[in-house]
Protein backbone atom coordinates (compact mmCIF):
# COMPACT_ATOMS: atom_id res chain seq x y z
CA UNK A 1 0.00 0.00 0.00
CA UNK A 2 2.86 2.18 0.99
CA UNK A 3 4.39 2.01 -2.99
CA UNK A 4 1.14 3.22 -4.23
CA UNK A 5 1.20 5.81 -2.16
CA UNK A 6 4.58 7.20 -2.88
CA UNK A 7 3.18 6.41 -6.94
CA UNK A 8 1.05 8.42 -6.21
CA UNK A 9 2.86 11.85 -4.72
CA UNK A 10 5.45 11.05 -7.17
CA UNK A 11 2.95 11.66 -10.20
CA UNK A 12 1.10 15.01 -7.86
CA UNK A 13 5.24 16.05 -7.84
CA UNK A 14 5.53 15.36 -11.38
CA UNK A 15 3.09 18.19 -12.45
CA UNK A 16 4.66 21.04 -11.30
CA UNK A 17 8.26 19.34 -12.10
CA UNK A 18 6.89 19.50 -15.60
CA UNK A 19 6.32 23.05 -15.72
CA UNK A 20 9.81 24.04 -15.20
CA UNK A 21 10.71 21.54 -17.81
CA UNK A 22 8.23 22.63 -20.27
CA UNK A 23 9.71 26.12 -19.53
CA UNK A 24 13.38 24.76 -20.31
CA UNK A 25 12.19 23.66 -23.43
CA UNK A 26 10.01 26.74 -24.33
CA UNK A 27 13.00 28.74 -23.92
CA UNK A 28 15.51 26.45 -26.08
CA UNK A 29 13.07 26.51 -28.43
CA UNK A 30 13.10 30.34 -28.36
CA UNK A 31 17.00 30.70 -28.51
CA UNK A 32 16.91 29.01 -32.05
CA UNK A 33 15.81 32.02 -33.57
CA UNK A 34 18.13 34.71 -32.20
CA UNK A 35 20.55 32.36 -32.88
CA UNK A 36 20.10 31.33 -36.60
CA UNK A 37 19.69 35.44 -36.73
CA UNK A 38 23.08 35.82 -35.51
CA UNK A 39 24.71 33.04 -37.47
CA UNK A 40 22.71 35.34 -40.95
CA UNK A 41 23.62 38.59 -39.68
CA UNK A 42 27.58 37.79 -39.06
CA UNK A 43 27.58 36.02 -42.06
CA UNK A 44 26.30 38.35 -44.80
CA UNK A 45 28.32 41.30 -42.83
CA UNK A 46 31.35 39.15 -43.39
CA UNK A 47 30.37 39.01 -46.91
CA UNK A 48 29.49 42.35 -47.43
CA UNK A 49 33.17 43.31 -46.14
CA UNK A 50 34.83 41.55 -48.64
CA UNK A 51 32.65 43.25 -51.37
CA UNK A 52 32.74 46.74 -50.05
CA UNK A 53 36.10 47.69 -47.54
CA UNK A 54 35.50 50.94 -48.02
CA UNK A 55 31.99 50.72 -45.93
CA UNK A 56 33.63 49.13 -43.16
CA UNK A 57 31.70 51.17 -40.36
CA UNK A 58 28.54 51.57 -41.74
CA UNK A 59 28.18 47.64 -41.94
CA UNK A 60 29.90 47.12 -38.58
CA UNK A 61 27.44 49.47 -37.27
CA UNK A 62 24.37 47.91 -38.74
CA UNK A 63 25.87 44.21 -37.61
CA UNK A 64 26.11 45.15 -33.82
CA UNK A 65 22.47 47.16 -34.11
CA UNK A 66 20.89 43.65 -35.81
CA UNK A 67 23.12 41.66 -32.81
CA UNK A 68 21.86 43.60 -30.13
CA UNK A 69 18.27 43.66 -31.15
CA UNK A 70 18.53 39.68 -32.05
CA UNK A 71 20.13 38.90 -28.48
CA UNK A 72 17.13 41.09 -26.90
CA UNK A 73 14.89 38.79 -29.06
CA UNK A 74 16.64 35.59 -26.43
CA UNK A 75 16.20 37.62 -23.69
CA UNK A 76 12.73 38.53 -23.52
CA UNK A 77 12.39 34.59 -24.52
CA UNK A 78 14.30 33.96 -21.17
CA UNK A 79 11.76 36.19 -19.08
CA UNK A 80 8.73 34.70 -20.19
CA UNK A 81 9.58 31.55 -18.98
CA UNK A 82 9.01 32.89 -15.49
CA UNK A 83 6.28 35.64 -16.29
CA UNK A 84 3.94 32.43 -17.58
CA UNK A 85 5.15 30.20 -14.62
């Protein structure tokens, strides 16, 4: 009788153990498209470099503007996972 029991508040601890989890994953989830943003911003900068070395800090400038507002993109993914706990 005593294993059901312990069953039993092991499944009532499960449910809010999920809820973090579910949070974990929400947020991993979320970090996949700052980060593929990143990987395309770096990457055509890079490119654009090569073309143009003469624009040097205009396209430096417009990388670290489209970083910044990519990483605040993971960030606010990051907070919601406690504002909707």
């Amino acid at each position: 009788m005593s294993a059901a029991l312990e069953l039993v508040n092991l499944a009532a601890g499960a449910k809010e153990n999920v809820v973090g989890n579910v949070a974990s994953i929400g947020y991993g989830l979320a970090a996949i498209g700052p980060g593929v943003g990143v990987g395309i911003i770096f990457g055509n900068g890079t490119q654009a470099l090569a073309r143009q070395p003469e624009a040097a800090g205009l396209i430096r400038t417009n990388q670290i503007m489209g970083f910044a507002f990519c990483e605040a993109l993971a960030l606010i993914g990051i907070v919601m996972g406690f504002v909707y706990q």
